[in-house]
N, C-alpha and C. Protein backbone atom coordinates (compact mmCIF):
# COMPACT_ATOMS: atom_id res chain seq x y z
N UNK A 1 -6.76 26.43 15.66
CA UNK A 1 -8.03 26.10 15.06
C UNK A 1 -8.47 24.74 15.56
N UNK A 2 -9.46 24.42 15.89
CA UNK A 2 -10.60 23.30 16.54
C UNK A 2 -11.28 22.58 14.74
N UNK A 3 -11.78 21.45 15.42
CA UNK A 3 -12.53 20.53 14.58
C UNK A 3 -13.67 20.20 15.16
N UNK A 4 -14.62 20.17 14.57
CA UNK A 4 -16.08 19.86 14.68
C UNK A 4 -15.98 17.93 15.70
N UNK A 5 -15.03 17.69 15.04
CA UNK A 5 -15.05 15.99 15.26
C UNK A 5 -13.78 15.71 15.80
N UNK A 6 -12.94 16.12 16.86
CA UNK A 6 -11.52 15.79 17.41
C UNK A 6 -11.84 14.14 17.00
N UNK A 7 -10.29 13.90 17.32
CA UNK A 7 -9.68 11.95 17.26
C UNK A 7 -10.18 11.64 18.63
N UNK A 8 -10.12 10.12 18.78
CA UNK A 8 -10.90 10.08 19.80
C UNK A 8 -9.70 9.68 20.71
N UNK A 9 -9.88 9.79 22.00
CA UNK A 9 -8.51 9.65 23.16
C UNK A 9 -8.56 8.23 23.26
N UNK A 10 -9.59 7.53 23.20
CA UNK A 10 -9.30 6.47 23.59
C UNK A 10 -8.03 5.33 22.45
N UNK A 11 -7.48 4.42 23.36
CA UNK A 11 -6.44 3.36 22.16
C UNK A 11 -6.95 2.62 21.43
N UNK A 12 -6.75 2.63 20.28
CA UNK A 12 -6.83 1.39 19.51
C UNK A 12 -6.16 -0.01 19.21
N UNK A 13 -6.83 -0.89 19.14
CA UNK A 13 -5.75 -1.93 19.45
C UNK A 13 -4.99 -2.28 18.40
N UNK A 14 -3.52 -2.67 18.13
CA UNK A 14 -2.52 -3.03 17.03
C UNK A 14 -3.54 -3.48 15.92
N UNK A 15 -4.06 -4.90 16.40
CA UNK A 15 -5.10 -5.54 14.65
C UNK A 15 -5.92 -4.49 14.20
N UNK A 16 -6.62 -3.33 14.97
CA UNK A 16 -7.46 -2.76 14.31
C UNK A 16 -6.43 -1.63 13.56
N UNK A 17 -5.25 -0.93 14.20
CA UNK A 17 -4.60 -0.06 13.02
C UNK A 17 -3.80 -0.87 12.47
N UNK A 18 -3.77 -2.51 12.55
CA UNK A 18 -2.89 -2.62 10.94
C UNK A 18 -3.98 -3.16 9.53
N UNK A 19 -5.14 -3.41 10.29
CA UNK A 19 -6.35 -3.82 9.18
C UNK A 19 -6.53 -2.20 8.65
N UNK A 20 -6.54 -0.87 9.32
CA UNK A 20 -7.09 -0.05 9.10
C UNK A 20 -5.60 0.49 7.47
N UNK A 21 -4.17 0.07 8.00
CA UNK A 21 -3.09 0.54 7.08
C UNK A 21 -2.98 -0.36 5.78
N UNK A 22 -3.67 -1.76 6.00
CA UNK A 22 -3.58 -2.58 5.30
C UNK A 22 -4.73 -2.53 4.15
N UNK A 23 -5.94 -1.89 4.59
CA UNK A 23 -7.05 -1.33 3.76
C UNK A 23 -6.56 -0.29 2.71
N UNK A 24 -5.16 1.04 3.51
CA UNK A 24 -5.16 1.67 3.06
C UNK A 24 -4.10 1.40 1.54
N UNK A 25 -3.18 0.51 2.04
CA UNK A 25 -2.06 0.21 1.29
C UNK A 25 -2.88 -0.26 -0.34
N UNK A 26 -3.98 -1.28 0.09
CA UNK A 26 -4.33 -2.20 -1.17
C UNK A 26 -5.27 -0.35 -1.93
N UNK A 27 -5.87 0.18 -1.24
CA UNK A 27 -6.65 1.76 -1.52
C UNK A 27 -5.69 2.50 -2.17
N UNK A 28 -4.92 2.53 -2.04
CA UNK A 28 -3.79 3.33 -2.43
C UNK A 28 -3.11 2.54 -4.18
N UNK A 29 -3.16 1.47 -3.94
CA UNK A 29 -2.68 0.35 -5.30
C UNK A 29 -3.35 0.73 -6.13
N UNK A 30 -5.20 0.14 -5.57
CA UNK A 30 -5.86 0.11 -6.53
C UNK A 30 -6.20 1.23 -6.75
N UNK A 31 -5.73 2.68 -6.86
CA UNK A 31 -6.09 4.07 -6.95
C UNK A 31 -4.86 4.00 -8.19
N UNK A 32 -3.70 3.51 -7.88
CA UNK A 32 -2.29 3.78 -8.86
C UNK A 32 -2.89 2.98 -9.92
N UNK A 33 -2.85 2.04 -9.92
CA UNK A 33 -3.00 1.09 -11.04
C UNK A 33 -4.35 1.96 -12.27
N UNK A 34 -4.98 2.71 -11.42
CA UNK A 34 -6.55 3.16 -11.84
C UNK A 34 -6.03 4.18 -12.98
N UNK A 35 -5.23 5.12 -12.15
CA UNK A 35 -4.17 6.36 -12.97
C UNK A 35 -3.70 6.24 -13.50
N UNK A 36 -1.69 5.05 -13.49
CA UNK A 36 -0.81 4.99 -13.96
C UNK A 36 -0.96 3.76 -15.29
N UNK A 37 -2.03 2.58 -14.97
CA UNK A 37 -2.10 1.75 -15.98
C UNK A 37 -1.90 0.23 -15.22
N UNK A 38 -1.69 -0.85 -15.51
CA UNK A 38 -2.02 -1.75 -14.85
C UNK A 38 -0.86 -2.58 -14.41
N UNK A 39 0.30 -1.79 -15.30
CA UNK A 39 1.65 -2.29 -14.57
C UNK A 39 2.14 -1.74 -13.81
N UNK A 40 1.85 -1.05 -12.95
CA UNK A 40 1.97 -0.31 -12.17
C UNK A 40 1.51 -0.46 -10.42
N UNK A 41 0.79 -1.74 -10.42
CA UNK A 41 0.40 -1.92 -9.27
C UNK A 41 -0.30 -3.35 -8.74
N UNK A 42 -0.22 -4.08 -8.39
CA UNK A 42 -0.42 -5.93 -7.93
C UNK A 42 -0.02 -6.46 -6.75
N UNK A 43 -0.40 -7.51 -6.82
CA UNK A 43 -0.05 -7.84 -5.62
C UNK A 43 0.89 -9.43 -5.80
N UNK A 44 1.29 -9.84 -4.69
CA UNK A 44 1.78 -11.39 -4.48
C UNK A 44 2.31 -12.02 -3.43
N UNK A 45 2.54 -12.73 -3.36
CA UNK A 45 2.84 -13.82 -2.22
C UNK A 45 4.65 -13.95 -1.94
N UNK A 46 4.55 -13.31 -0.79
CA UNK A 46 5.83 -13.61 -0.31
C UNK A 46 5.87 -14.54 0.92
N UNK A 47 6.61 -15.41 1.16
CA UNK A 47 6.76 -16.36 2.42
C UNK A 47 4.60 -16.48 2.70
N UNK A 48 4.22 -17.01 2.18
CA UNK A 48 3.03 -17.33 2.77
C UNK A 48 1.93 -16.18 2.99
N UNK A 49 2.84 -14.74 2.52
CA UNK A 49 1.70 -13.46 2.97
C UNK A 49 1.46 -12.49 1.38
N UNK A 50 1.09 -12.18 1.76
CA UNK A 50 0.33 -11.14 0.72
C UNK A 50 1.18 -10.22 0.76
N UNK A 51 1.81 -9.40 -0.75
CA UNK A 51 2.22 -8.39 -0.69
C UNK A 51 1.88 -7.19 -1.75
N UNK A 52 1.49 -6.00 -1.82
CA UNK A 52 0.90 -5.03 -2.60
C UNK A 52 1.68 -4.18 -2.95
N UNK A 53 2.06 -3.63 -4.05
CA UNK A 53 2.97 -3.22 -4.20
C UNK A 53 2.67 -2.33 -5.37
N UNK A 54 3.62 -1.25 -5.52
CA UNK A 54 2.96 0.14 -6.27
C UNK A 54 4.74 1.03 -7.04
N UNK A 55 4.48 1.11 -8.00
CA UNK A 55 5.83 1.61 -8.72
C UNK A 55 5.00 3.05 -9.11
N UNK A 56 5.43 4.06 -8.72
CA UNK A 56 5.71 5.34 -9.23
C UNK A 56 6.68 6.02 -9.54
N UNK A 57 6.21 7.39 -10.32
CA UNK A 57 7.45 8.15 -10.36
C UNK A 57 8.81 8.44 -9.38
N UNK A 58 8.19 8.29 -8.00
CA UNK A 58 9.41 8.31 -7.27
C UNK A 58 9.64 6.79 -6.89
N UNK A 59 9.29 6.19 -7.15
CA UNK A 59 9.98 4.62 -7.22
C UNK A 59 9.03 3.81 -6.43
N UNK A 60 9.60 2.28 -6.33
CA UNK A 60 8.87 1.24 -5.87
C UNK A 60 8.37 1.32 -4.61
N UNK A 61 6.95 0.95 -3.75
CA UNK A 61 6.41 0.50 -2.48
C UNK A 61 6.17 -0.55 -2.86
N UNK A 62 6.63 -0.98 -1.35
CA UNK A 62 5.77 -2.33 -0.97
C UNK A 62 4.78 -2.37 0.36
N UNK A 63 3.60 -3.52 0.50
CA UNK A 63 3.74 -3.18 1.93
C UNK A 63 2.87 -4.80 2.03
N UNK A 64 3.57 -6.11 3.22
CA UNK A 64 3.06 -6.85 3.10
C UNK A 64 1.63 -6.61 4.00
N UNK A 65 0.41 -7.53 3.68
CA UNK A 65 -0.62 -7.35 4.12
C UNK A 65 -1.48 -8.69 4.72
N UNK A 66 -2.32 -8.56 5.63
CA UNK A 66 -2.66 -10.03 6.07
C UNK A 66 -3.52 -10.48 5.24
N UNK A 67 -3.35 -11.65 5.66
CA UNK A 67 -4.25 -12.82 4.76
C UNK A 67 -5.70 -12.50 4.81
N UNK A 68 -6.02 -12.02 5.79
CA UNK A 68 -7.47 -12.06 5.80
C UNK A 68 -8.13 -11.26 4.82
N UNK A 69 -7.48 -10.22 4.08
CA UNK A 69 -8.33 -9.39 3.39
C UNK A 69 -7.80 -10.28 2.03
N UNK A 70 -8.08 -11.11 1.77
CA UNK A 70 -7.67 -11.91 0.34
C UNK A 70 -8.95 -11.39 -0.13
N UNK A 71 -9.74 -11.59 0.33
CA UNK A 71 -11.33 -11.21 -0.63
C UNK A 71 -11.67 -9.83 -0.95
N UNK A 72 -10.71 -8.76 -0.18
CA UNK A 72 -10.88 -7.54 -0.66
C UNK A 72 -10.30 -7.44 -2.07
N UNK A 73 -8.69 -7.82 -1.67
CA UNK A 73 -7.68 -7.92 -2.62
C UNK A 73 -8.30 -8.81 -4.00
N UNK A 74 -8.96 -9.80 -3.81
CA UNK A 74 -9.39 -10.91 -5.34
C UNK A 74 -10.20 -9.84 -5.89
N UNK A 75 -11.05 -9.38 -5.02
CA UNK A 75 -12.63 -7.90 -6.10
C UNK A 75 -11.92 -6.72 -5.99
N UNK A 76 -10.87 -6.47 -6.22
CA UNK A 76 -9.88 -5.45 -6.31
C UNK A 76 -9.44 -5.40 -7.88
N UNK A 77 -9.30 -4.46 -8.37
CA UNK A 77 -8.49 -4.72 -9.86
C UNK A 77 -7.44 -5.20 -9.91
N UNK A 78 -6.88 -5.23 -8.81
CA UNK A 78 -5.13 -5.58 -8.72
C UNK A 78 -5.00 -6.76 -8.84
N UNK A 79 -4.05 -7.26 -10.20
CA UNK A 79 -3.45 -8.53 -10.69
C UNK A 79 -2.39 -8.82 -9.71
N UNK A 80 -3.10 -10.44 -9.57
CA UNK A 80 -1.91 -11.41 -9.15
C UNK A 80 -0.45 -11.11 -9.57
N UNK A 81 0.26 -10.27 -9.65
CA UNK A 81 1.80 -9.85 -10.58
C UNK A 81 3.04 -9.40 -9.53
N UNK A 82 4.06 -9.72 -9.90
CA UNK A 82 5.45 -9.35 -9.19
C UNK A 82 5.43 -7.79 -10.05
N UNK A 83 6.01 -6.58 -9.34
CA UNK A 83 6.53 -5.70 -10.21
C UNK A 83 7.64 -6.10 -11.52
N UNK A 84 7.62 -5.17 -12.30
CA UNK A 84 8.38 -5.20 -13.54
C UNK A 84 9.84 -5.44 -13.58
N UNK A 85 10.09 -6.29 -13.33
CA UNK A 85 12.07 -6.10 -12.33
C UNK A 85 12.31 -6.77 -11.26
N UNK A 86 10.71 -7.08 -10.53
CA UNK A 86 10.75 -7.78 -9.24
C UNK A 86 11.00 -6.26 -8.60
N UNK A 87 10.96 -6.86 -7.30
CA UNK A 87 10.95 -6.10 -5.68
C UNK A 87 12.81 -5.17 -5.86
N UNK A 88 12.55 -4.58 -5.63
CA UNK A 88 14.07 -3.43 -5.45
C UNK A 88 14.81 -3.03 -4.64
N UNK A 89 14.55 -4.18 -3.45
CA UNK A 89 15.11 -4.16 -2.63
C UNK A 89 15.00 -3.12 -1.33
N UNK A 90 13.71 -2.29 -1.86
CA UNK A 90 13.67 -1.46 -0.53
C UNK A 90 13.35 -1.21 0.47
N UNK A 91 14.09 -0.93 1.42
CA UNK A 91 13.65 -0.65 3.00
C UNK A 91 12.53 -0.02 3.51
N UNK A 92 12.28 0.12 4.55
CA UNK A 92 10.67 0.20 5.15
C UNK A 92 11.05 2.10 5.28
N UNK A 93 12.22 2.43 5.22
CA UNK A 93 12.75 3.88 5.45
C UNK A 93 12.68 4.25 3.94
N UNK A 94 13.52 3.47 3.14
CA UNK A 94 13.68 3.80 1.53
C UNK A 94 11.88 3.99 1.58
N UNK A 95 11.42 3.40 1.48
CA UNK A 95 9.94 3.02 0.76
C UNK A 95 9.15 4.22 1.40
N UNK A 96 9.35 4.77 2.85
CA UNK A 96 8.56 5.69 3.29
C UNK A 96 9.07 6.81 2.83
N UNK A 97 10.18 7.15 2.13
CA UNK A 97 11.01 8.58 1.34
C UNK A 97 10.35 9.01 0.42
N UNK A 98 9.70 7.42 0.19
CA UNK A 98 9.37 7.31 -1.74
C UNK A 98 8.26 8.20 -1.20
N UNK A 99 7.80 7.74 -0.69
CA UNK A 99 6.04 7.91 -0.58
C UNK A 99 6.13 9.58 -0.16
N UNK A 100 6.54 10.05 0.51
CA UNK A 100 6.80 11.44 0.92
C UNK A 100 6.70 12.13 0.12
N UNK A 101 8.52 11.31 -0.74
CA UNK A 101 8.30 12.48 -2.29
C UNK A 101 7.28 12.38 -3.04
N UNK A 102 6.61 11.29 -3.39
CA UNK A 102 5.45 10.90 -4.41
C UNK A 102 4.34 12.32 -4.18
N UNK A 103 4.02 11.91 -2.53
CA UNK A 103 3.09 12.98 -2.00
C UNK A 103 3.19 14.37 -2.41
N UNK A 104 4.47 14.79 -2.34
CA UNK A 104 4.75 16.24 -1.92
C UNK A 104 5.33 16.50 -3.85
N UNK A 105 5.69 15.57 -4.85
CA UNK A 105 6.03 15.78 -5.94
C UNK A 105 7.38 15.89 -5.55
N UNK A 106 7.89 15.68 -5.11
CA UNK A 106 9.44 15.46 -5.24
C UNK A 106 10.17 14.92 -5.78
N UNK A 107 10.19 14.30 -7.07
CA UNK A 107 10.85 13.37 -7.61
C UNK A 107 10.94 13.90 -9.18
């Protein structure tokens, strides 16, 4: 099966797909927090950067994000907050499991 609109061949450069993942990460927060309630999703400052972060049923994400979108992130609902417990220590593999199962209801 075909699409009206294929992807386009040409590359994109690194800053534009990590602004484009970094849009999605804080999109994704402020969608949880919207659903689950407001402890559930914030952001904060690790070493100098921004980090967004989202606790669901299948467990904690993180994902740090650049500075530049601070002004998305401030008109965002998402509170200045550490998760409930702090960070859980998980890996960029742990954290992408989560998200899988979250997706697919696995948990």
């Amino acid at each position: 099966m075909g699409t009206d609109n294929p992807p386009p061949t040409d590359e994109k450069p690194i800053d534009e797909v990590y602004h484009d993942r970094n849009l999605l990460a804080i999109a994704f927060a402020r969608a949880m927090r919207l659903t689950w309630g407001p402890d559930t999703a914030g952001w904060y400052r690790h070493d100098d950067w921004p980090v967004v972060w989202v606790d669901t049923p299948a467990g904690q994400k993180s994902w740090h994000v650049t500075p530049d979108l601070e002004d998305v992130r401030e008109r965002s609902p998402l509170d200045n907050s550490e998760p409930i417990g702090g960070y859980d220590g998980h890996s960029r593999t742990l954290k992408n499991c989560r998200l899988a199962r979250y997706i697919t209801r696995s948990y």
